[in-house]
PDB file of N, CA and C in Angstrom:
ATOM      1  N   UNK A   1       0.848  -1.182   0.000  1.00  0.00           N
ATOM      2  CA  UNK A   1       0.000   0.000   0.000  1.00  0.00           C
ATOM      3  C   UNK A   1       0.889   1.239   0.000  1.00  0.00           C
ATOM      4  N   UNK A   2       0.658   1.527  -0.791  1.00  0.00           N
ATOM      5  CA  UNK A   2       1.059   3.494  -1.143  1.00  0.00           C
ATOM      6  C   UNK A   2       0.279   4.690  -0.303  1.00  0.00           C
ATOM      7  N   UNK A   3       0.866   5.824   0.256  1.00  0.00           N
ATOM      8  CA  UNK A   3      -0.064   6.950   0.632  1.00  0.00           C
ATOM      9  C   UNK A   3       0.916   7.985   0.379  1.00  0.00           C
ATOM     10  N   UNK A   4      -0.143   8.320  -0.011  1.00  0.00           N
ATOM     11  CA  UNK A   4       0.474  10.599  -0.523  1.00  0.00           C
ATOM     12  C   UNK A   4      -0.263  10.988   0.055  1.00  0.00           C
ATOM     13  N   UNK A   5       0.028  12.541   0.968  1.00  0.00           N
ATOM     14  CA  UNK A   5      -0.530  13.198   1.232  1.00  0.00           C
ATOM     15  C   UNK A   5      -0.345  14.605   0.398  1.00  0.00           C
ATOM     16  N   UNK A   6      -1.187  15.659   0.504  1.00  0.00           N
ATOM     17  CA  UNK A   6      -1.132  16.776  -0.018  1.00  0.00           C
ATOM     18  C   UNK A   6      -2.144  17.767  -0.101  1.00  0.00           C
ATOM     19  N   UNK A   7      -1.537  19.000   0.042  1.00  0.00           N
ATOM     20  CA  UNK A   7      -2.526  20.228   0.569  1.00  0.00           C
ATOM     21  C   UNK A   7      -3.531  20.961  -0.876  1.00  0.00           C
ATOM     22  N   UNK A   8      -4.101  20.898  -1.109  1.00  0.00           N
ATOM     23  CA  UNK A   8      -4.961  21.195  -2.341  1.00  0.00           C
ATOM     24  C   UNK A   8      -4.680  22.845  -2.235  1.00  0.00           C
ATOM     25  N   UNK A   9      -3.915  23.321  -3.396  1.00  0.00           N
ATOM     26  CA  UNK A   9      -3.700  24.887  -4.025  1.00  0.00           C
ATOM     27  C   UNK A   9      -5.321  25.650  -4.783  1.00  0.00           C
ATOM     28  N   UNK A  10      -5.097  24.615  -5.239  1.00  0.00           N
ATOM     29  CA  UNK A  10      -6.759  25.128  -6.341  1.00  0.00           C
ATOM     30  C   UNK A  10      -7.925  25.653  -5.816  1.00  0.00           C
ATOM     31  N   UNK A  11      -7.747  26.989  -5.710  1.00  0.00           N
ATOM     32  CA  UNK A  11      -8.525  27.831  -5.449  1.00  0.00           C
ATOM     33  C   UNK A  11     -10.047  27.417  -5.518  1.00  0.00           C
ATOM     34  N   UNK A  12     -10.964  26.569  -6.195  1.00  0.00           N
ATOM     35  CA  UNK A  12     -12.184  25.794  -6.245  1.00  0.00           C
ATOM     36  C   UNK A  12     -11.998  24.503  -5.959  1.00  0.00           C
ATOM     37  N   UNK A  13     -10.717  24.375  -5.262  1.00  0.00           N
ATOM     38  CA  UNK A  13     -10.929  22.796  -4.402  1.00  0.00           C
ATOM     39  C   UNK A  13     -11.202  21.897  -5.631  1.00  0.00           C
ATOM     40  N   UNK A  14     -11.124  20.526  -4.959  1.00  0.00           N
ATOM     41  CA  UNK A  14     -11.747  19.573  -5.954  1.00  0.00           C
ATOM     42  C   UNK A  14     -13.488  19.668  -6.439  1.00  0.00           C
ATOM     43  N   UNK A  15     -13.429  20.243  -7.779  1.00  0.00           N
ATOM     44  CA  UNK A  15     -15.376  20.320  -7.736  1.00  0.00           C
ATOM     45  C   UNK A  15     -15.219  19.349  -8.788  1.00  0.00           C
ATOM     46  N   UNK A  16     -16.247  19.623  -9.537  1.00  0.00           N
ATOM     47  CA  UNK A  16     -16.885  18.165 -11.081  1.00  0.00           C
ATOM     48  C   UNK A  16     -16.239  18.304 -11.837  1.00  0.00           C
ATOM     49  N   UNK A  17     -15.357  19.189 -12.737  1.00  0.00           N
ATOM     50  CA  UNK A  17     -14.328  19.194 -13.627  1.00  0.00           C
ATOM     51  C   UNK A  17     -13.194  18.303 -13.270  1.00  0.00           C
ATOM     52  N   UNK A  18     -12.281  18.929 -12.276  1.00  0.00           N
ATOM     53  CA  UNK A  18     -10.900  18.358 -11.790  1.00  0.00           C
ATOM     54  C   UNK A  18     -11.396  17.297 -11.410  1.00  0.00           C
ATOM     55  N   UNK A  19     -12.660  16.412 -10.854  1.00  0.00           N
ATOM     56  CA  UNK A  19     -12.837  15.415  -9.474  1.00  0.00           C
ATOM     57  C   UNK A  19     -13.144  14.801 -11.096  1.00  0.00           C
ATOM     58  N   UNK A  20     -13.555  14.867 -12.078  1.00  0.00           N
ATOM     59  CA  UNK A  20     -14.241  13.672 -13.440  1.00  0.00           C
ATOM     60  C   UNK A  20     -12.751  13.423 -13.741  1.00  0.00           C
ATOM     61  N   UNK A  21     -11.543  14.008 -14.059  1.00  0.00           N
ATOM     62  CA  UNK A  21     -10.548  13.733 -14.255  1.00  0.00           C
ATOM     63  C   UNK A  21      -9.530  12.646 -13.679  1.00  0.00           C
ATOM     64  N   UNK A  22      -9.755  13.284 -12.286  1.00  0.00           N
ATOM     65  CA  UNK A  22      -9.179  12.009 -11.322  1.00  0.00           C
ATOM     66  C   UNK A  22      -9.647  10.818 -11.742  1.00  0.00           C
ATOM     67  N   UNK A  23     -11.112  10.678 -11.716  1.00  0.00           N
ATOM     68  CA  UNK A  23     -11.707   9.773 -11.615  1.00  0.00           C
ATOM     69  C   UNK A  23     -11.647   8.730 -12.863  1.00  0.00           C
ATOM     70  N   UNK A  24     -11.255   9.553 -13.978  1.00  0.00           N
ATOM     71  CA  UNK A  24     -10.869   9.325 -15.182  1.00  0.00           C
ATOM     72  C   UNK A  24      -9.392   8.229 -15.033  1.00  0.00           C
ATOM     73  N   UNK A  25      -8.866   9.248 -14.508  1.00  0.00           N
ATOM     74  CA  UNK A  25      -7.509   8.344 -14.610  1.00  0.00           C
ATOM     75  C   UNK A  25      -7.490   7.430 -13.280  1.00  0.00           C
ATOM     76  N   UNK A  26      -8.040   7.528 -12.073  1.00  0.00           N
ATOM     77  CA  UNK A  26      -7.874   5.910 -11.587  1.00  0.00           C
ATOM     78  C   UNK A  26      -8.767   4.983 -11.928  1.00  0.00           C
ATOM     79  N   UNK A  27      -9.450   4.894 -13.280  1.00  0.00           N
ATOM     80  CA  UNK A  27     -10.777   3.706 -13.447  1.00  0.00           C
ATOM     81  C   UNK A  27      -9.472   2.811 -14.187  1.00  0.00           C
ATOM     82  N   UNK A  28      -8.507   3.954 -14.923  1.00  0.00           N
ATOM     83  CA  UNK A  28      -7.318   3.324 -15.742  1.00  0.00           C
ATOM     84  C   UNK A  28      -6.530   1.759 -14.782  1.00  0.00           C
ATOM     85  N   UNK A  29      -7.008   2.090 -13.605  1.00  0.00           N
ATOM     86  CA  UNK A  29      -6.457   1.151 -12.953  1.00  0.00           C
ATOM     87  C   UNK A  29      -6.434   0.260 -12.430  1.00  0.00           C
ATOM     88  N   UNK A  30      -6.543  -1.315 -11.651  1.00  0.00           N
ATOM     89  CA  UNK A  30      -6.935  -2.350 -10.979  1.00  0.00           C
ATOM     90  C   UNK A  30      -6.693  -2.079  -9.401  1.00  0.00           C
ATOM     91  N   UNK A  31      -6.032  -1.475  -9.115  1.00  0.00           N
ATOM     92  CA  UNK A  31      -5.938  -0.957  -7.784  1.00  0.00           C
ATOM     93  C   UNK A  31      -6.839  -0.299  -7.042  1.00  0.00           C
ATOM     94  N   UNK A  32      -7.229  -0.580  -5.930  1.00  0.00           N
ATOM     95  CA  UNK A  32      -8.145   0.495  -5.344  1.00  0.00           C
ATOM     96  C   UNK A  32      -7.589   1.319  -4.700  1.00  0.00           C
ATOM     97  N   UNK A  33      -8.335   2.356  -5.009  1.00  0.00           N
ATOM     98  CA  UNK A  33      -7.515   4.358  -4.897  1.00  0.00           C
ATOM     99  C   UNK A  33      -8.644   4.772  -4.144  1.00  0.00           C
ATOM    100  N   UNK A  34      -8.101   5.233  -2.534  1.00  0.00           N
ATOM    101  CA  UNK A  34      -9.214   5.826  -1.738  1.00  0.00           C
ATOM    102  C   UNK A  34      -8.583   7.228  -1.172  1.00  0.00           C
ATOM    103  N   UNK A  35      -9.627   8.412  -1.393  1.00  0.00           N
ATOM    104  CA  UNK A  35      -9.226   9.663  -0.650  1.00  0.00           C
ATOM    105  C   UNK A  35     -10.014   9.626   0.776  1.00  0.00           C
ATOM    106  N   UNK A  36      -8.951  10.001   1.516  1.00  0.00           N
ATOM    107  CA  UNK A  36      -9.856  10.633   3.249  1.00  0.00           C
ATOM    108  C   UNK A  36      -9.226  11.974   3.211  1.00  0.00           C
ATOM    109  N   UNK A  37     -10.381  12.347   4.294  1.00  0.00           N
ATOM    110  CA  UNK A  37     -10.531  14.168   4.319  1.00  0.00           C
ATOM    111  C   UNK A  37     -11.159  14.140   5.520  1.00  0.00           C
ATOM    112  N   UNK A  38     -10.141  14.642   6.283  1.00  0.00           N
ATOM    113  CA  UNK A  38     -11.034  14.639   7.869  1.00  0.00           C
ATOM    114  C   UNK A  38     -11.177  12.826   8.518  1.00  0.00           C
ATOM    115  N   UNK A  39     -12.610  12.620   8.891  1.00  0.00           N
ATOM    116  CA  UNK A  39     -12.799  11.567   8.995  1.00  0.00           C
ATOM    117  C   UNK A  39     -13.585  10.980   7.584  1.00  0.00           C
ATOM    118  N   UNK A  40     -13.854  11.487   6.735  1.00  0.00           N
ATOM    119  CA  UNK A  40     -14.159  10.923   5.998  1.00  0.00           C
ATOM    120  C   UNK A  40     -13.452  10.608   4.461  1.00  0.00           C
ATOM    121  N   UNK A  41     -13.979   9.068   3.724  1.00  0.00           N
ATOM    122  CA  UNK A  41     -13.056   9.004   2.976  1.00  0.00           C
ATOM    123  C   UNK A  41     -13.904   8.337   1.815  1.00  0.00           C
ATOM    124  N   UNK A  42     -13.477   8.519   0.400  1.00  0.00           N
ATOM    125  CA  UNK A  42     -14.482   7.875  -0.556  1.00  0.00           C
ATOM    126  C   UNK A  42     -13.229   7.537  -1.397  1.00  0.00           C
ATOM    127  N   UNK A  43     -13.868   6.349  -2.415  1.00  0.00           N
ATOM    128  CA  UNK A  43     -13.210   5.847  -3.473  1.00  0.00           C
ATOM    129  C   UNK A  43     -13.162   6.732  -4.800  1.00  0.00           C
ATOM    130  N   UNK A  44     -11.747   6.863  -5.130  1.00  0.00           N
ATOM    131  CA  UNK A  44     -11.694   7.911  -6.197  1.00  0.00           C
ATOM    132  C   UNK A  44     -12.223   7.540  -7.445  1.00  0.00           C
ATOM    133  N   UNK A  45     -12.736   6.248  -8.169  1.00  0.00           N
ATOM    134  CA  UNK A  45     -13.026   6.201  -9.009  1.00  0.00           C
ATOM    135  C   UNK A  45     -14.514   6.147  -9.152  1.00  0.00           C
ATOM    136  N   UNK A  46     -15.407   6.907  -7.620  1.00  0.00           N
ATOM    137  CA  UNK A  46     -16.525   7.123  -7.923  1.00  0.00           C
ATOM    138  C   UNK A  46     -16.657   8.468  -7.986  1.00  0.00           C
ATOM    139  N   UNK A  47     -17.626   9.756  -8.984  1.00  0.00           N
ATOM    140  CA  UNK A  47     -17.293  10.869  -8.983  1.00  0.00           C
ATOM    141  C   UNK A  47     -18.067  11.060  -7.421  1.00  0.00           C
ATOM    142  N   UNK A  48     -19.340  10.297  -7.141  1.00  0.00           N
ATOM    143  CA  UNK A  48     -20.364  11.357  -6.429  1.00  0.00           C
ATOM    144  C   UNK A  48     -19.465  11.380  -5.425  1.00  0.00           C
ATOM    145  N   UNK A  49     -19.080  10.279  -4.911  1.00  0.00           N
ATOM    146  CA  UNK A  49     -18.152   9.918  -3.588  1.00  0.00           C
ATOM    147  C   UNK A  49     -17.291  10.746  -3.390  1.00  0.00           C
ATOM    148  N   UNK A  50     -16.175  11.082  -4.474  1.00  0.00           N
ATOM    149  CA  UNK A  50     -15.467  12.436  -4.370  1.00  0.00           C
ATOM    150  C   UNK A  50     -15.784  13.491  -4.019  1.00  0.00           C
ATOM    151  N   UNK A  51     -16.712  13.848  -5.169  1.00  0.00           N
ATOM    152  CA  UNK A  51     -17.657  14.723  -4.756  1.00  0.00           C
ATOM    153  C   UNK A  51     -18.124  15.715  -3.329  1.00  0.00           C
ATOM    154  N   UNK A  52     -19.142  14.289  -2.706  1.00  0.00           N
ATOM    155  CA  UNK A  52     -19.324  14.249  -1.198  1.00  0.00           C
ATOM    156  C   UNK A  52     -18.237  14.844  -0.660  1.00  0.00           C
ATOM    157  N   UNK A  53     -16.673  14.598  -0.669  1.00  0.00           N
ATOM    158  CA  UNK A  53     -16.018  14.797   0.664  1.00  0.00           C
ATOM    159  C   UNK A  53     -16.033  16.664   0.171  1.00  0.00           C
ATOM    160  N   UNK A  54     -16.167  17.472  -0.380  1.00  0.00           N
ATOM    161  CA  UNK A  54     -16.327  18.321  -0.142  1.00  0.00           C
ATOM    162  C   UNK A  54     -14.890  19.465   0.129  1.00  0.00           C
ATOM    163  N   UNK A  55     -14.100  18.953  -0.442  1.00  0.00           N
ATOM    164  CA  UNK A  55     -12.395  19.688  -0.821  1.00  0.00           C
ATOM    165  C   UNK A  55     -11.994  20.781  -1.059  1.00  0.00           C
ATOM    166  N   UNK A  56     -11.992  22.066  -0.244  1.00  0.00           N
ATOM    167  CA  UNK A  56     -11.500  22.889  -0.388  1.00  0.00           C
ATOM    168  C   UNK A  56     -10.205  23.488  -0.666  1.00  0.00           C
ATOM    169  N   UNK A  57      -9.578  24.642  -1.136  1.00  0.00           N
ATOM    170  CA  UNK A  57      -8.606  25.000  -1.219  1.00  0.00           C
ATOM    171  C   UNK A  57      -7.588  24.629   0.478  1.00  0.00           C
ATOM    172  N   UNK A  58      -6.771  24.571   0.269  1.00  0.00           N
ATOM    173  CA  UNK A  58      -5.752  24.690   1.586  1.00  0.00           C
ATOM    174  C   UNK A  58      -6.088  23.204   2.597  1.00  0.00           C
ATOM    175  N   UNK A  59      -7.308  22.606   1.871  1.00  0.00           N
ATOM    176  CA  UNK A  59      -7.476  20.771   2.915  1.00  0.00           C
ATOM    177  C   UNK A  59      -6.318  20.291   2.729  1.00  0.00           C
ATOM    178  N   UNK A  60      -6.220  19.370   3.585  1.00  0.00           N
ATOM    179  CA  UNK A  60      -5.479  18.230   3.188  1.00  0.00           C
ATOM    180  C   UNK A  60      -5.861  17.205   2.781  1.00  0.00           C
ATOM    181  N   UNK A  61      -5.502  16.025   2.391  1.00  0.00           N
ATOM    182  CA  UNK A  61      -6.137  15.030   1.770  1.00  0.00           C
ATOM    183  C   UNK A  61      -4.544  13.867   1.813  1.00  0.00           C
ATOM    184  N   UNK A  62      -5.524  12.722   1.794  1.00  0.00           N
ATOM    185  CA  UNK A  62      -4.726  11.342   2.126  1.00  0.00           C
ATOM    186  C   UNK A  62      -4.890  10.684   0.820  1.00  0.00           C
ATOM    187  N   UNK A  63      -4.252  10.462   0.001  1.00  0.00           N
ATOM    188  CA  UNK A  63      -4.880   9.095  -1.010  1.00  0.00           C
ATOM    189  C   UNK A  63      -4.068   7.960  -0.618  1.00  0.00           C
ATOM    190  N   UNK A  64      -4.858   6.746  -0.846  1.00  0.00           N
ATOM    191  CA  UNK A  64      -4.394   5.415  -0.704  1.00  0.00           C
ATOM    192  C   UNK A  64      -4.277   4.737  -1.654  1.00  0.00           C
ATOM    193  N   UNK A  65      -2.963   4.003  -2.110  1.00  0.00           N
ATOM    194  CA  UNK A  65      -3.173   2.896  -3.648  1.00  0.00           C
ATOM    195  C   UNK A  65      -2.744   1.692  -2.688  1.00  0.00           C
ATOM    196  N   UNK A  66      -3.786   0.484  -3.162  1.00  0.00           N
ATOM    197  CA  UNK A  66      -3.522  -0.711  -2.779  1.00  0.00           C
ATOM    198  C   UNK A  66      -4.185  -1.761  -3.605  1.00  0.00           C
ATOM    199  N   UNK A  67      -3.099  -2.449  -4.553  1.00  0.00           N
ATOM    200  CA  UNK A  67      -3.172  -3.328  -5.305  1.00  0.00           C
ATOM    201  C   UNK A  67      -2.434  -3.735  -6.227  1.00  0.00           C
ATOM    202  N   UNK A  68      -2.333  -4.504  -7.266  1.00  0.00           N
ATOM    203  CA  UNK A  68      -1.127  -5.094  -8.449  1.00  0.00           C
ATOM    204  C   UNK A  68      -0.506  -4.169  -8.794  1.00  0.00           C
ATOM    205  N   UNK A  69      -1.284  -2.289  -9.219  1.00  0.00           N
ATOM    206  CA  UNK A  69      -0.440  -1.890 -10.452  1.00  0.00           C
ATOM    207  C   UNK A  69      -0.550  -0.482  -9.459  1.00  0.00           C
ATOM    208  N   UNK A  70       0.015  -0.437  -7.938  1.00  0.00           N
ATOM    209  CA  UNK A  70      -0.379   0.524  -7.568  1.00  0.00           C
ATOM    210  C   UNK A  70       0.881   1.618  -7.632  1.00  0.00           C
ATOM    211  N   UNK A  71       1.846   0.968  -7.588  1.00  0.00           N
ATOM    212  CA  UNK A  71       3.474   1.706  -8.391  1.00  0.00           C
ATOM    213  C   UNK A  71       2.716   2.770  -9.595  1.00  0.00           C
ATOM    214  N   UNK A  72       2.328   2.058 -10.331  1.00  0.00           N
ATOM    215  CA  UNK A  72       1.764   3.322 -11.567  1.00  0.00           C
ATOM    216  C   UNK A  72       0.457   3.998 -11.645  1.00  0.00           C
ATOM    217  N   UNK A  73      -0.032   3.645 -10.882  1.00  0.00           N
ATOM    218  CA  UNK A  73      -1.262   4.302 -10.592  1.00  0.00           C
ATOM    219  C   UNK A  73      -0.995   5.437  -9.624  1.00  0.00           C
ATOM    220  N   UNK A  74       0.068   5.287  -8.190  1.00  0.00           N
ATOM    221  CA  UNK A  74       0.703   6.207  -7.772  1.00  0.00           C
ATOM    222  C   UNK A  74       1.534   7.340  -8.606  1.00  0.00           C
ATOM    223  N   UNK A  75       2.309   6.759  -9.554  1.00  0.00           N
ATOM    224  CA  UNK A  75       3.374   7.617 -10.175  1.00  0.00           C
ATOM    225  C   UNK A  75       2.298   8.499 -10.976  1.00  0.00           C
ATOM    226  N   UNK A  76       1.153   8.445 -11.767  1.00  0.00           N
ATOM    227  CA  UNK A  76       0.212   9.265 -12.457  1.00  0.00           C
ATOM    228  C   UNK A  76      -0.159  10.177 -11.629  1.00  0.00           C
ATOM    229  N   UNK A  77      -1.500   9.811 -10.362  1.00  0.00           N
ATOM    230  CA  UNK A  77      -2.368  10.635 -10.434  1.00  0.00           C
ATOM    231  C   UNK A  77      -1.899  11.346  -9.170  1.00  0.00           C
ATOM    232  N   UNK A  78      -0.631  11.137  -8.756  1.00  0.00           N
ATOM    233  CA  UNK A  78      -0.166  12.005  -7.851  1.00  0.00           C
ATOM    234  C   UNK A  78       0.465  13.426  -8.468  1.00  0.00           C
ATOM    235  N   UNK A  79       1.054  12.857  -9.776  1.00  0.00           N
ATOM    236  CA  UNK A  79       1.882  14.065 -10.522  1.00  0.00           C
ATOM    237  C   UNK A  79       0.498  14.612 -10.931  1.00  0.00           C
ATOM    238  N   UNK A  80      -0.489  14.136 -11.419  1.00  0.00           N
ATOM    239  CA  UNK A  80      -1.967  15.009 -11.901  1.00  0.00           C
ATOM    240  C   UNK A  80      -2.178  16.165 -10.572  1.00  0.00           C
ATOM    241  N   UNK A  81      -2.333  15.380  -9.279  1.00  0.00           N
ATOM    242  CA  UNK A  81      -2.821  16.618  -8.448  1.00  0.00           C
ATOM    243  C   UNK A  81      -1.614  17.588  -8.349  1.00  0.00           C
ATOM    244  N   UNK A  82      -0.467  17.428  -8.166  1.00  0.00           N
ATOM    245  CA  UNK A  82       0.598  18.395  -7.679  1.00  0.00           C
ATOM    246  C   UNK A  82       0.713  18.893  -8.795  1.00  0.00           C
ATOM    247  N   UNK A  83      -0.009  18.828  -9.825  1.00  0.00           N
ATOM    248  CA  UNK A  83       0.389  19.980 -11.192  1.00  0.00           C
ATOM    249  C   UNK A  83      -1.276  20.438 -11.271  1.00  0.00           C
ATOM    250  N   UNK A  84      -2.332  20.108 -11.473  1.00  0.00           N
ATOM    251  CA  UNK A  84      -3.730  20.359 -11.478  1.00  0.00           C
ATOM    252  C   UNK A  84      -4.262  21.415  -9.818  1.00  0.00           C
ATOM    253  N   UNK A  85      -4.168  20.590  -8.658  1.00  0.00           N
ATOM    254  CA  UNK A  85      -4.991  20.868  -7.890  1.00  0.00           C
ATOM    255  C   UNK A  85      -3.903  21.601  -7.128  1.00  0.00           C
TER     256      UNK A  85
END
């Protein structure tokens, strides 16, 4: 299991544009990819679930990769947020 953490820059937080993207690129994957925020935490390759946690500028956020191809599923959508969000 993989975890990144990181403080969200993006002034509109994660909303439906940036959060369809993510979601875009971990369906690419067999691994399951989970964000927590606070106490709560949803699976990134569902949008509403993302959605829900409700991500503002300056949160923090946890993602989790755990599974076969989670080496590259990490190396992507981590460089996506630290250049996107």
């Amino acid at each position: 299991m993989k975890r990144f953490e990181y403080t969200i820059k993006a002034a509109d937080g994660i909303h439906a544009r940036p959060a369809g993207i993510l979601v875009n690129k971990a369906l690419k994957y067999k691994c399951s990819i989970s964000m927590k925020y606070g106490d709560k935490e949803a699976n990134v390759k569902k949008l509403f679930a993302l959605m829900k946690l409700g991500v503002k500028q300056n949160d923090k956020i946890s993602l989790f990769f755990d599974g076969e191809d989670e080496e590259d599923a990490y190396a992507e959508i981590t460089a996506n947020i630290g250049e996107n969000y």
